[in-house]
N, C-alpha and C. Protein backbone atom coordinates (compact mmCIF):
# COMPACT_ATOMS: atom_id res chain seq x y z
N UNK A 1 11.28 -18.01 -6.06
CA UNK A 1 10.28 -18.64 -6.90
C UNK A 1 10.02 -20.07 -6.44
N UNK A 2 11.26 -20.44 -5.90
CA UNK A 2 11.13 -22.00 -5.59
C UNK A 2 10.22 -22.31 -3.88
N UNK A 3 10.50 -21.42 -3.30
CA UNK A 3 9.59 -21.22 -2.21
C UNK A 3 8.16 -20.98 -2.61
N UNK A 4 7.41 -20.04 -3.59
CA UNK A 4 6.51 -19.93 -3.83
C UNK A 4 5.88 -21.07 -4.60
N UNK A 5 6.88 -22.14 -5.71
CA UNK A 5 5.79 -23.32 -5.73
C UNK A 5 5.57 -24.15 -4.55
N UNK A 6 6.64 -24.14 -4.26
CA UNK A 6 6.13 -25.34 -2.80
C UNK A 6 5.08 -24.93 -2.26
N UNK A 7 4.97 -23.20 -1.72
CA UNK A 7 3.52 -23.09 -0.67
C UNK A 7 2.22 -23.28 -1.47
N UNK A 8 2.48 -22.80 -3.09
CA UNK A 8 1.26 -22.92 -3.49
C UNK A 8 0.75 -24.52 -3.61
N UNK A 9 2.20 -25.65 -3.91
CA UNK A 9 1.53 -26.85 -4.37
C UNK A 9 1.08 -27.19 -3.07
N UNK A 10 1.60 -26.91 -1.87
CA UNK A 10 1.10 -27.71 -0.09
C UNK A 10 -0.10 -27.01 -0.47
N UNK A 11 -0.28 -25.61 -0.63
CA UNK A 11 -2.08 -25.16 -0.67
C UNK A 11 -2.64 -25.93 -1.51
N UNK A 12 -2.79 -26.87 -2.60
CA UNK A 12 -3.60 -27.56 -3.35
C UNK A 12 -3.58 -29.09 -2.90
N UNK A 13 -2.97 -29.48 -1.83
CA UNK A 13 -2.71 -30.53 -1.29
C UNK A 13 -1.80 -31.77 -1.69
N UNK A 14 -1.34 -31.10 -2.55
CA UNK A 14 0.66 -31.82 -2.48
C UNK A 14 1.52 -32.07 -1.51
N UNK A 15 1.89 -33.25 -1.20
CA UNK A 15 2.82 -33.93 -0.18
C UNK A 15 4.29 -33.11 -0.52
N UNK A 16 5.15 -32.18 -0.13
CA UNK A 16 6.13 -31.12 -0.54
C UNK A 16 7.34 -31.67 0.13
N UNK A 17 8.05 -32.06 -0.62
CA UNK A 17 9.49 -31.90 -0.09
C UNK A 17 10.24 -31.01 -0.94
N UNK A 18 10.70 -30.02 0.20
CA UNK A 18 11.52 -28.53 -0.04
C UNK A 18 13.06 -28.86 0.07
N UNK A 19 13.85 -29.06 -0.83
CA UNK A 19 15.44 -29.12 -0.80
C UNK A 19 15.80 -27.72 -0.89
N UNK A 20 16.39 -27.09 0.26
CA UNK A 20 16.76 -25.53 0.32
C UNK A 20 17.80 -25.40 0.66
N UNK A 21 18.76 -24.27 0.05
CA UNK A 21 19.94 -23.96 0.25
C UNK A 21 19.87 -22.24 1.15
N UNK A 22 20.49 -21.97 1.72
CA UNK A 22 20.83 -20.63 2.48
C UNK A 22 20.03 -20.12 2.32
N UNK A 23 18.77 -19.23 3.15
CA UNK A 23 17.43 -18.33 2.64
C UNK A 23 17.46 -17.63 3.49
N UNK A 24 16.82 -16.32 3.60
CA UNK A 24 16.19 -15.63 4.77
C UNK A 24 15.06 -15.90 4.73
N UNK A 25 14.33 -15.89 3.36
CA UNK A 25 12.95 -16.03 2.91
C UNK A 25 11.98 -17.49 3.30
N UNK A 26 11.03 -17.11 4.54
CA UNK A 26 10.50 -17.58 5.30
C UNK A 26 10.10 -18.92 4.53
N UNK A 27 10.03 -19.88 4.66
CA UNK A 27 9.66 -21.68 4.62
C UNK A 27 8.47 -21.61 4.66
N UNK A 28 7.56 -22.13 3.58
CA UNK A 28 5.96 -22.50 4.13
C UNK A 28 5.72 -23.80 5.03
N UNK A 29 4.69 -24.10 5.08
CA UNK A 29 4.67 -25.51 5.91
C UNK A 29 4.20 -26.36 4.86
N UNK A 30 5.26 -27.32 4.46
CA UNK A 30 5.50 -28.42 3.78
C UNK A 30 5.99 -29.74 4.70
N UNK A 31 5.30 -31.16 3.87
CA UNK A 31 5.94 -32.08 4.40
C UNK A 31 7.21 -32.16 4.99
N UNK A 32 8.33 -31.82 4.27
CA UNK A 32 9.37 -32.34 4.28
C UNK A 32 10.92 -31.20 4.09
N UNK A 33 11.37 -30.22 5.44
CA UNK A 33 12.56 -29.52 4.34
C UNK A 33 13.69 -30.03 4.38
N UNK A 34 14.89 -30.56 3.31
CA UNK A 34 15.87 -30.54 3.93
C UNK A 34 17.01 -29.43 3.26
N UNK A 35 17.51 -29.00 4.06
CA UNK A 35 18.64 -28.01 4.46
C UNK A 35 19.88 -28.40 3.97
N UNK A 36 20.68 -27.67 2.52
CA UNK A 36 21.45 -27.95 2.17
C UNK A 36 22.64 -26.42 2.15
N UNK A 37 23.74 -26.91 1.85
CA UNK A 37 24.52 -25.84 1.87
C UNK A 37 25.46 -26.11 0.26
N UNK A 38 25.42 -25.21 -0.69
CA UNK A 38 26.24 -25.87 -1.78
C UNK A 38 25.21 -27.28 -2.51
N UNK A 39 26.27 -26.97 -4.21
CA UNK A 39 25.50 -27.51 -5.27
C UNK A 39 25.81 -29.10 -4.84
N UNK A 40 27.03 -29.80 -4.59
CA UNK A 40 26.85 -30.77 -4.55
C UNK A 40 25.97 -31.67 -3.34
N UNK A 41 25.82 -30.68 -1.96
CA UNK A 41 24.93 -31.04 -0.87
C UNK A 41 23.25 -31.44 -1.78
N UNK A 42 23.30 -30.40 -2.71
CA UNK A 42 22.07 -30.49 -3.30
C UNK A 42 21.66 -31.69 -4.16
N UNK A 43 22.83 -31.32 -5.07
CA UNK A 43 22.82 -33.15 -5.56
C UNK A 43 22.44 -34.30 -5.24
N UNK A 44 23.13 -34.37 -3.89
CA UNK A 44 22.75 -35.77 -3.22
C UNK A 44 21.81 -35.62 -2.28
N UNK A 45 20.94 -34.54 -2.24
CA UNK A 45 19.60 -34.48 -1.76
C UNK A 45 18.88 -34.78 -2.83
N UNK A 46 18.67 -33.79 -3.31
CA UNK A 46 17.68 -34.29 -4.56
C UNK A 46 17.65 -35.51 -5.30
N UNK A 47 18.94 -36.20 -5.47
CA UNK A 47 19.16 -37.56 -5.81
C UNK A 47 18.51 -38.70 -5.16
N UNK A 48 18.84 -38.75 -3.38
CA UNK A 48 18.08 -39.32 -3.01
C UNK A 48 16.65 -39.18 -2.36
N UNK A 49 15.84 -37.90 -2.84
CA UNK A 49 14.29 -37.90 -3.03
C UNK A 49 13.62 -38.15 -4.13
N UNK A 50 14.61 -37.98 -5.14
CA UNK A 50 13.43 -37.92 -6.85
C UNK A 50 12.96 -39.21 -6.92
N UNK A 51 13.47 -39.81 -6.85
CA UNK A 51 12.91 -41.18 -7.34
C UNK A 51 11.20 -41.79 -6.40
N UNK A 52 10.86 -41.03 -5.32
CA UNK A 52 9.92 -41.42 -4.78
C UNK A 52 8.63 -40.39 -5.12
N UNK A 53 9.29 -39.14 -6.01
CA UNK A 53 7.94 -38.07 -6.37
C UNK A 53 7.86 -38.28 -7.49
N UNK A 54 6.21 -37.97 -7.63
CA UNK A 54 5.44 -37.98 -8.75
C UNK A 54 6.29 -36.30 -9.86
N UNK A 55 6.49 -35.29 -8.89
CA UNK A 55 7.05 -34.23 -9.79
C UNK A 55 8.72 -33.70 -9.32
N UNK A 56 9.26 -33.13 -10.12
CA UNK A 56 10.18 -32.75 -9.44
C UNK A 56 10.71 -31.35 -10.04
N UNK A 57 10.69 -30.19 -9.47
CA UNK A 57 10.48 -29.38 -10.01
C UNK A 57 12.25 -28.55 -9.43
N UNK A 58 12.89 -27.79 -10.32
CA UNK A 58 14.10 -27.93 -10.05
C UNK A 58 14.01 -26.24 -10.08
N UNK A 59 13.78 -25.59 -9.08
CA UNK A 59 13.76 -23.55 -9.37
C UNK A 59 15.07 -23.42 -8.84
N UNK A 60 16.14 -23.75 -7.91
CA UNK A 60 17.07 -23.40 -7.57
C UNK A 60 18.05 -22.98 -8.44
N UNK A 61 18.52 -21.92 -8.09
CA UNK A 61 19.65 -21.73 -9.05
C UNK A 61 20.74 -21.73 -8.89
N UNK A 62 21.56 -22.68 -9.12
CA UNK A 62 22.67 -23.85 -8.32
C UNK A 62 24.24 -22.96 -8.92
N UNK A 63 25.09 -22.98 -8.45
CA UNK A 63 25.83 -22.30 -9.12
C UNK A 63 26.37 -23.39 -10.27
N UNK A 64 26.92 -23.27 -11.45
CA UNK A 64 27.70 -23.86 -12.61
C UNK A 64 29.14 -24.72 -12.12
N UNK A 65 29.46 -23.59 -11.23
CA UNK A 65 31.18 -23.65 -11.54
C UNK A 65 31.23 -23.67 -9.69
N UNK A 66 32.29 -24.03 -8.86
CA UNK A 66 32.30 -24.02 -7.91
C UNK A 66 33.97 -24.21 -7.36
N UNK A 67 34.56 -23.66 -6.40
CA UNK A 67 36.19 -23.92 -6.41
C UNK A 67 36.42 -25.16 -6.37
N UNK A 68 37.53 -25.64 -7.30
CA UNK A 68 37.79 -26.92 -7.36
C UNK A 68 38.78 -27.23 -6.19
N UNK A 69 38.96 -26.65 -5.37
CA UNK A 69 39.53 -26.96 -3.48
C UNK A 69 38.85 -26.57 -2.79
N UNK A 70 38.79 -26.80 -1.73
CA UNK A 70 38.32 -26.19 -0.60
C UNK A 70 39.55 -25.87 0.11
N UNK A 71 39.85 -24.64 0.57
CA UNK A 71 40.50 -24.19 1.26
C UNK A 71 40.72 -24.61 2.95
N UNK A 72 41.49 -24.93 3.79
CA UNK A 72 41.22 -25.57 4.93
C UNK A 72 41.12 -24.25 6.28
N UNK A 73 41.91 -23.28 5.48
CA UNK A 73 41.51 -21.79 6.60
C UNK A 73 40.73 -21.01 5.37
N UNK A 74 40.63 -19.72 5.99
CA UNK A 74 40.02 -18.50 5.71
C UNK A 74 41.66 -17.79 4.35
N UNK A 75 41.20 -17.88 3.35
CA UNK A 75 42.50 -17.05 2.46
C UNK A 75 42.72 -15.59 2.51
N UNK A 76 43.55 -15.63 3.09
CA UNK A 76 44.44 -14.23 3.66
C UNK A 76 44.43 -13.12 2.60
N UNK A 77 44.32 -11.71 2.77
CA UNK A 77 44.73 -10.95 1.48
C UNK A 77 46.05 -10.50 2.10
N UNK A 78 47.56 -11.74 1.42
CA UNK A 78 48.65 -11.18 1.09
C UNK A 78 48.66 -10.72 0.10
N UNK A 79 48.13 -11.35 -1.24
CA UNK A 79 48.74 -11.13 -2.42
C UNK A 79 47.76 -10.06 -3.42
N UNK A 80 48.45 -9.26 -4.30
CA UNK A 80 47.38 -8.15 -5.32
C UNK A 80 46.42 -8.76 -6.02
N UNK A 81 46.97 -10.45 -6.34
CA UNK A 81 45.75 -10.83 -7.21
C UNK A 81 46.11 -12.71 -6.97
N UNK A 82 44.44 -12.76 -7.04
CA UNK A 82 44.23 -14.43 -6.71
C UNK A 82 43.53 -15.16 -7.96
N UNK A 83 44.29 -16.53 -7.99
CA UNK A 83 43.73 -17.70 -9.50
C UNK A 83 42.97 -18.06 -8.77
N UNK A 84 41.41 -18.73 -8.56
CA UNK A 84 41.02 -19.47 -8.35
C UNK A 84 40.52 -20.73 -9.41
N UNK A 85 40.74 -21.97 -9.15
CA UNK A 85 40.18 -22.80 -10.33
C UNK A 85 39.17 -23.50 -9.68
N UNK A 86 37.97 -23.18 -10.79
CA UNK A 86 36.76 -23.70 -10.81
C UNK A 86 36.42 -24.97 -11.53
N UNK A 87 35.67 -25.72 -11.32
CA UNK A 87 35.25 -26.94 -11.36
C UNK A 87 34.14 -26.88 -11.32
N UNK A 88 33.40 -27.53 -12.37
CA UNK A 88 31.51 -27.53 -12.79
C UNK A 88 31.50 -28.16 -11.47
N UNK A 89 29.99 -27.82 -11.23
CA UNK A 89 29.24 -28.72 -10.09
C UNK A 89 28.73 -29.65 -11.21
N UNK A 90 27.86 -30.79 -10.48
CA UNK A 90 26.98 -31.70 -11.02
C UNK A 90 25.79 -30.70 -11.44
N UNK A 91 25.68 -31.60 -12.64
CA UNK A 91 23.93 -30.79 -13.13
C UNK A 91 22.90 -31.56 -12.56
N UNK A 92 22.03 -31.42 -11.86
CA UNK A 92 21.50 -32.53 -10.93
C UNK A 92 20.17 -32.52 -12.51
N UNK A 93 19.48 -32.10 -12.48
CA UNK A 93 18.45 -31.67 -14.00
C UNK A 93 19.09 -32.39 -15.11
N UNK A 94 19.92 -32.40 -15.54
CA UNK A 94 19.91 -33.21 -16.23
C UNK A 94 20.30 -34.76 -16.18
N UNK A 95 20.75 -34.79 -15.33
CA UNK A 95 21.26 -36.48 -14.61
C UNK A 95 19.54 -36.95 -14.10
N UNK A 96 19.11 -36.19 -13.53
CA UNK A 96 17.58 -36.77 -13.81
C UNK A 96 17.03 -36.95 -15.00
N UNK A 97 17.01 -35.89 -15.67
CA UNK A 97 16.74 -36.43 -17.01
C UNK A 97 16.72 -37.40 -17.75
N UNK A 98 18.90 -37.96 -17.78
CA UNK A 98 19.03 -38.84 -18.38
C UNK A 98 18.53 -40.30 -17.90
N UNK A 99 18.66 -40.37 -16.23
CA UNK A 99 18.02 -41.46 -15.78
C UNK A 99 16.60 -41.47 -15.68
N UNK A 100 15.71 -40.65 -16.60
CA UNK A 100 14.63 -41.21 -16.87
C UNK A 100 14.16 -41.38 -18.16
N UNK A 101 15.39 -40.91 -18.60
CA UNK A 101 15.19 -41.48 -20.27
C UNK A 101 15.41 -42.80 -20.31
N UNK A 102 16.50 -43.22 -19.67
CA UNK A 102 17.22 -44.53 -19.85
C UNK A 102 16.26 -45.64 -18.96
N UNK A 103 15.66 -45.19 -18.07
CA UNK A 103 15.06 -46.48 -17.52
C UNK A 103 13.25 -46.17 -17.81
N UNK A 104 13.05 -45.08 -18.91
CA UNK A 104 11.57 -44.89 -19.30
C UNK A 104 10.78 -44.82 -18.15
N UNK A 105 11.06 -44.32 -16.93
CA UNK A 105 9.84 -44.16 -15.88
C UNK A 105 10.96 -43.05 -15.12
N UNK A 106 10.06 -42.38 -14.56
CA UNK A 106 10.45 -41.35 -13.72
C UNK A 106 9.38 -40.30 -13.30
N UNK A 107 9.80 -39.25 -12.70
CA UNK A 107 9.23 -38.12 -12.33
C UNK A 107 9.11 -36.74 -13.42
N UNK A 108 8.16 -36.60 -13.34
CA UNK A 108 7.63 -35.03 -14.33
C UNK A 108 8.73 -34.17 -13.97
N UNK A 109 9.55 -33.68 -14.87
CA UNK A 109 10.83 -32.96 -14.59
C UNK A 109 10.64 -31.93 -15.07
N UNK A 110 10.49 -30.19 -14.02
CA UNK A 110 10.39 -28.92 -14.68
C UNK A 110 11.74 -28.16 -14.06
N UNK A 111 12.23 -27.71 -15.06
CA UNK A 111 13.44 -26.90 -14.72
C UNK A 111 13.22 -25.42 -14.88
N UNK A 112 14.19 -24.56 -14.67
CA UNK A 112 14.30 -22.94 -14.90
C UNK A 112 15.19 -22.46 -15.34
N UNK A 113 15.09 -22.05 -16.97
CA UNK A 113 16.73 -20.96 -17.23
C UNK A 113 16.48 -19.85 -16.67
N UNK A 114 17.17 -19.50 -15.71
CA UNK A 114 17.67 -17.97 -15.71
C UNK A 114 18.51 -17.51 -16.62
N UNK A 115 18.48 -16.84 -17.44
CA UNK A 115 18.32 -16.09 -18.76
C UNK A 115 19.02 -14.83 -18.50
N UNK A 116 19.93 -13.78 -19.48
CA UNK A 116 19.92 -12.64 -19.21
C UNK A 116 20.17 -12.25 -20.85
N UNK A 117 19.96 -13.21 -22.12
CA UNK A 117 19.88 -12.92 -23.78
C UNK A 117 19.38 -14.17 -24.31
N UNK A 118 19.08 -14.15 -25.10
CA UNK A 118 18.23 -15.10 -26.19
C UNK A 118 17.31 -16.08 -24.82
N UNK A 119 16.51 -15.73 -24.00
CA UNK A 119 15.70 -16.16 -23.22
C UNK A 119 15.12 -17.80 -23.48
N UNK A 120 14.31 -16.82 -24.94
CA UNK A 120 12.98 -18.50 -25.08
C UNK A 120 14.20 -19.53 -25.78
N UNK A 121 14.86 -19.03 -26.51
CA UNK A 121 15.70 -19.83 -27.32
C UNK A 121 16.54 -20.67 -26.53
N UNK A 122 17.26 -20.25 -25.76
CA UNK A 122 17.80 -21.39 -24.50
C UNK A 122 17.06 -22.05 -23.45
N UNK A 123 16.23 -21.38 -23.00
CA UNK A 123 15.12 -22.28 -22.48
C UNK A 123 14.84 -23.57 -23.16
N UNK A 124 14.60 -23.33 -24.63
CA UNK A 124 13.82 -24.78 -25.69
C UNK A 124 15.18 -25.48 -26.09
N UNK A 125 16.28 -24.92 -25.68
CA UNK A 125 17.51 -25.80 -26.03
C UNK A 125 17.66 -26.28 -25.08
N UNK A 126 17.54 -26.09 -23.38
CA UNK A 126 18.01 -27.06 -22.37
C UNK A 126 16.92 -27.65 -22.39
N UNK A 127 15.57 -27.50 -22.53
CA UNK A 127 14.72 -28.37 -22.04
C UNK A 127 14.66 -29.87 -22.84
N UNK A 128 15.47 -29.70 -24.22
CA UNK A 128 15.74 -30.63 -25.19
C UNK A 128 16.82 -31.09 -24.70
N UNK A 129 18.25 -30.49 -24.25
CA UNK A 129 19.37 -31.47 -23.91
C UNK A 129 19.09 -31.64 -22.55
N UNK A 130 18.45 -31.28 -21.55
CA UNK A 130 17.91 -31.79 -20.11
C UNK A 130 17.23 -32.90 -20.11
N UNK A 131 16.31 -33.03 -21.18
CA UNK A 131 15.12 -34.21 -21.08
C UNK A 131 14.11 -34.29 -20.21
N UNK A 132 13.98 -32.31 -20.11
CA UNK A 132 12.80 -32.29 -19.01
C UNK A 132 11.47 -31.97 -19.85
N UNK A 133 10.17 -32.30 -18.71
CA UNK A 133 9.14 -32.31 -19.35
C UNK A 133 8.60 -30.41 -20.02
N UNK A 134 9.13 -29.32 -18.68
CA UNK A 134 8.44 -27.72 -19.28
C UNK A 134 10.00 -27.56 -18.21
N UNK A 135 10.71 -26.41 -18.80
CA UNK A 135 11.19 -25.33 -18.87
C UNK A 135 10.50 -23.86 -18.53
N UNK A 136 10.51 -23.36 -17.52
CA UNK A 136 10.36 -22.26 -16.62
C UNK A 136 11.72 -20.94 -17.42
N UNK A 137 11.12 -20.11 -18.47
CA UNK A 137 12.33 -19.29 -18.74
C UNK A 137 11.93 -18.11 -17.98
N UNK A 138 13.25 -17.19 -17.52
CA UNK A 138 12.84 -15.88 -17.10
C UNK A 138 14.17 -15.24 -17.31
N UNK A 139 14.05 -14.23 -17.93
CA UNK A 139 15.21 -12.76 -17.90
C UNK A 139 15.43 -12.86 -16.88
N UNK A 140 16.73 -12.99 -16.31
CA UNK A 140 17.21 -12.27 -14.53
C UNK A 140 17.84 -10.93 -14.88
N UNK A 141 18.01 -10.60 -15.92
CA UNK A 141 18.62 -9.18 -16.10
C UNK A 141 17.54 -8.11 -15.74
N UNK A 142 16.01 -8.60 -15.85
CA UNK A 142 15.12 -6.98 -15.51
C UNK A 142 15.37 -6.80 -14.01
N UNK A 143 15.08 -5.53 -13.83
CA UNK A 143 14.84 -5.37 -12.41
C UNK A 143 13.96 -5.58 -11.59
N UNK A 144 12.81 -5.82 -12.49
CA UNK A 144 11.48 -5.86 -12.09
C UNK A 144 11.05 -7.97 -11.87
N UNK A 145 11.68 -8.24 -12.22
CA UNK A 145 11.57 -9.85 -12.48
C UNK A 145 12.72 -10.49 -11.88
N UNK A 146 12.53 -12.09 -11.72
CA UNK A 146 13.48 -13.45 -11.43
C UNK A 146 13.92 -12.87 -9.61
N UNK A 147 14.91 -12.27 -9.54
CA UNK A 147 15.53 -12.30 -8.12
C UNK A 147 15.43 -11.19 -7.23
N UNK A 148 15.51 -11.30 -5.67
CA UNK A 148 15.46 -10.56 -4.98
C UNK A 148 14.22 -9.69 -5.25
N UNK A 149 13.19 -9.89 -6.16
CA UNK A 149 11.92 -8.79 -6.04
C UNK A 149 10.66 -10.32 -6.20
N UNK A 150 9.33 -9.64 -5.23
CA UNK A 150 8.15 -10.34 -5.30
C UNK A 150 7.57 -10.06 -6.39
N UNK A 151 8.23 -9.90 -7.63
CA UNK A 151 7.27 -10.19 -9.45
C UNK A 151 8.03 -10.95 -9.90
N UNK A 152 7.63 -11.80 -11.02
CA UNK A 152 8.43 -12.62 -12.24
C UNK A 152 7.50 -12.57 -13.67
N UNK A 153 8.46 -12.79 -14.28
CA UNK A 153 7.70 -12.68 -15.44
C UNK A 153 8.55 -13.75 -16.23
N UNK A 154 7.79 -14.94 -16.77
CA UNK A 154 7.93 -16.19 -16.96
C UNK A 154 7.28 -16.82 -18.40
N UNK A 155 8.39 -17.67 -18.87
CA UNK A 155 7.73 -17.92 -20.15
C UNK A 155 7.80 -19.50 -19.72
N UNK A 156 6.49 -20.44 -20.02
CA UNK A 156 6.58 -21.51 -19.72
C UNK A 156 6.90 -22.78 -21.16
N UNK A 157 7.78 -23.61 -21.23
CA UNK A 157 8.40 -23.95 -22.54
C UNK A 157 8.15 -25.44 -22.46
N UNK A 158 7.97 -25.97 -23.24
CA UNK A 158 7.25 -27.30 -23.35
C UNK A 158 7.05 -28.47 -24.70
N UNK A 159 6.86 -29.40 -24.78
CA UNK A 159 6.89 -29.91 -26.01
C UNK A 159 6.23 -28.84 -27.38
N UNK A 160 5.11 -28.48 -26.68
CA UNK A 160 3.73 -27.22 -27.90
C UNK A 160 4.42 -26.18 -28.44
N UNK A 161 5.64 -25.92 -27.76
CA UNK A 161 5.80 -24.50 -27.77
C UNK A 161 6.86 -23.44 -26.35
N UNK A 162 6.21 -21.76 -26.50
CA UNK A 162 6.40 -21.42 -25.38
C UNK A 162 5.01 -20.80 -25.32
N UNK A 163 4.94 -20.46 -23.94
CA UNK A 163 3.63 -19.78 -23.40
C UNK A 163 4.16 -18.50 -22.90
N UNK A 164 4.75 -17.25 -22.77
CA UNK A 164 5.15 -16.15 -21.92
C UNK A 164 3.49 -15.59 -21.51
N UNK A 165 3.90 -15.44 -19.97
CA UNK A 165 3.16 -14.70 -19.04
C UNK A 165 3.47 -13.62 -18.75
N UNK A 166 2.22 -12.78 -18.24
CA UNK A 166 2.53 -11.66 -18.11
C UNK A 166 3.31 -11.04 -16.69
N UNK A 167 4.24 -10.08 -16.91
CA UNK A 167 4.61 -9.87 -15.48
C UNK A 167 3.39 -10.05 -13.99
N UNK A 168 3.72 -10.91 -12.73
CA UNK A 168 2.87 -10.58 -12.47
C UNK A 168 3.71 -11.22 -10.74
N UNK A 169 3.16 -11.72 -9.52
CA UNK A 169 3.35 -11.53 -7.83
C UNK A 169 3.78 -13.13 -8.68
N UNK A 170 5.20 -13.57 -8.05
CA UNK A 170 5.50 -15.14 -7.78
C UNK A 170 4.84 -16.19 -7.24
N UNK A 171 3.65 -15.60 -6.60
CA UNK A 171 2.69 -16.58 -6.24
C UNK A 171 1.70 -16.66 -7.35
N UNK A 172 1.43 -15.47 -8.29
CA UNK A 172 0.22 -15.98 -9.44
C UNK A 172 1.41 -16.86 -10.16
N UNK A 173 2.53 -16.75 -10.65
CA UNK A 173 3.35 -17.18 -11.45
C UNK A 173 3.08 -18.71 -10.90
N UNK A 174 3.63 -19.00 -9.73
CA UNK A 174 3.37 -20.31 -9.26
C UNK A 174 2.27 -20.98 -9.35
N UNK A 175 1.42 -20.54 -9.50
CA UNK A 175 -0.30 -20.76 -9.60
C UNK A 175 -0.17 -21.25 -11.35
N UNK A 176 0.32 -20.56 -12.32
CA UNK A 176 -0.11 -20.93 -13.65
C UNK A 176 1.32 -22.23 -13.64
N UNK A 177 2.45 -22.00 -13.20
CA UNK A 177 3.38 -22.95 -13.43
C UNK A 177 2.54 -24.34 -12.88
N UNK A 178 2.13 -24.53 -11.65
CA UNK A 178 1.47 -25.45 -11.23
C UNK A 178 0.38 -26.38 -12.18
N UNK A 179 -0.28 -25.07 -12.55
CA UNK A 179 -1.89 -25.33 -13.48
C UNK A 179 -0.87 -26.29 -14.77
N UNK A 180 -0.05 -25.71 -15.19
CA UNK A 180 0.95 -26.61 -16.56
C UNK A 180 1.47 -27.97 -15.85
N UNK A 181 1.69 -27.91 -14.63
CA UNK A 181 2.40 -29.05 -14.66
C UNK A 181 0.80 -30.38 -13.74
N UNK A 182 0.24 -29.90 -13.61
CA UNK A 182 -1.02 -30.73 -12.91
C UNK A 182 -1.37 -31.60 -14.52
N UNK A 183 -1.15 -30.69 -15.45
CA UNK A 183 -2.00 -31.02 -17.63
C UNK A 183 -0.98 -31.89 -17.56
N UNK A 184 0.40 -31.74 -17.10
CA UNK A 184 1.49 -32.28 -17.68
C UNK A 184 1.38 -33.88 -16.42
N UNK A 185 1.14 -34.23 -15.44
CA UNK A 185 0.96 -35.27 -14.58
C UNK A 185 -0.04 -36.14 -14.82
N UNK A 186 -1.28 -35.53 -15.69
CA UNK A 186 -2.35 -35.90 -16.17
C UNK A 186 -2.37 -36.54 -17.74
N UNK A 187 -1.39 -35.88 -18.36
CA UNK A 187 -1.14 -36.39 -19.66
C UNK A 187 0.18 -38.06 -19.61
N UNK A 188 0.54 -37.75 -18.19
CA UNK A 188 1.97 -38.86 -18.08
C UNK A 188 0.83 -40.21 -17.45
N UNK A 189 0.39 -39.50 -16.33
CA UNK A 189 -0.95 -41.43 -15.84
C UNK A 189 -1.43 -41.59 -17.40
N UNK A 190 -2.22 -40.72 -18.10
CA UNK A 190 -2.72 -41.48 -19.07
C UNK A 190 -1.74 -42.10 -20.02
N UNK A 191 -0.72 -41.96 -20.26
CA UNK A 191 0.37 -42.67 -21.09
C UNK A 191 0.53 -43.77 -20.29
N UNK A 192 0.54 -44.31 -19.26
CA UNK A 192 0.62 -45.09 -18.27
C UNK A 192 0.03 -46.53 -19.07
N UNK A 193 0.81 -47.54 -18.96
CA UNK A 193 0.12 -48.67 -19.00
C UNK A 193 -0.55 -49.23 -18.18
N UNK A 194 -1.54 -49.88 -18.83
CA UNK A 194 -2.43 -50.62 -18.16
C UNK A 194 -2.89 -52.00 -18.32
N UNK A 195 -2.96 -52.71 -16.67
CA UNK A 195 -2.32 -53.90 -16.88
C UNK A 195 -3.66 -54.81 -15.69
């Protein structure tokens, strides 16, 4: 999904910087990719680009939890059963958030729950403890939607409300996510002081 806004926003003539982690799924031609491996690589990518874009749109789906070691070889199967202890990654979405609550200027912040029960309802709860501007919800439990298939079916969540769309190709999806967030860039200049 996150590949498909980038090509659609470079097709409307958006300056694109693509922060990507491991893909097969071909790169459009955008300004800018950089190549990450892991949530915290991502972190400190995205950390140090947000602050220079007008949007920042967060589709990756970063893992939560991540081993709290790194192992220095490959772990052997001696044993019948292995502990691993996990350790949150950084929430990069909401650390943007908060630093644009706190310093009142920032970038149009759209995030994505991937969802698999109470969908719209957690969607309108992170987009409230994130402090982002729209929330992108989608079931990853259908088969037909969110991963590994070219459909999604997307509910877009926002101060108004939610909007759910109809199943439909990740590129129309990207097309209406876009169309919300162009209202939503347009509604932030005009809040804009003027001096």
């Amino acid at each position: 999904m996150g590949v498909a806004i980038a090509a659609e926003a470079a097709r409307r003539g958006a300056e694109v910087t693509l922060v990507v982690g491991p893909t097969a799924i071909p790169l459009p031609a955008v300004a800018g990719v950089v190549r990450v491996r892991g949530a915290r690589e991502m972190h400190r990518a995205v950390m140090a680009q947000a602050s220079a874009m007008d949007v920042v749109i967060m589709a990756a789906a970063v893992a939560d939890y991540a081993p709290a070691e790194r192992q220095p070889h490959k772990v052997t199967k001696d044993a019948e059963t292995l502990t691993l202890v996990l350790a949150r990654t950084p929430d990069i979405l909401k650390e943007l958030g908060a630093a644009r609550q706190k310093s009142g200027a920032g970038p149009v912040l759209v995030g994505f729950a991937a969802e698999t029960e109470d969908v719209i309802a957690r969607a309108k709860a992170k987009r409230q403890r994130k402090h982002v501007d729209l929330m992108i919800a989608n079931d990853v439990s259908r088969s037909d939607a969110g991963f590994d298939v070219e459909t999604n079916q997307v509910t877009l969540v926002d101060e108004d409300g939610a909007d759910t769309l109809p199943l439909q190709t990740k590129t129309q999806a990207a097309g209406a996510i876009l169309d919300r967030v162009e209202a939503l860039l347009q509604r932030s200049t005009a809040k804009a002081p003027v001096s």
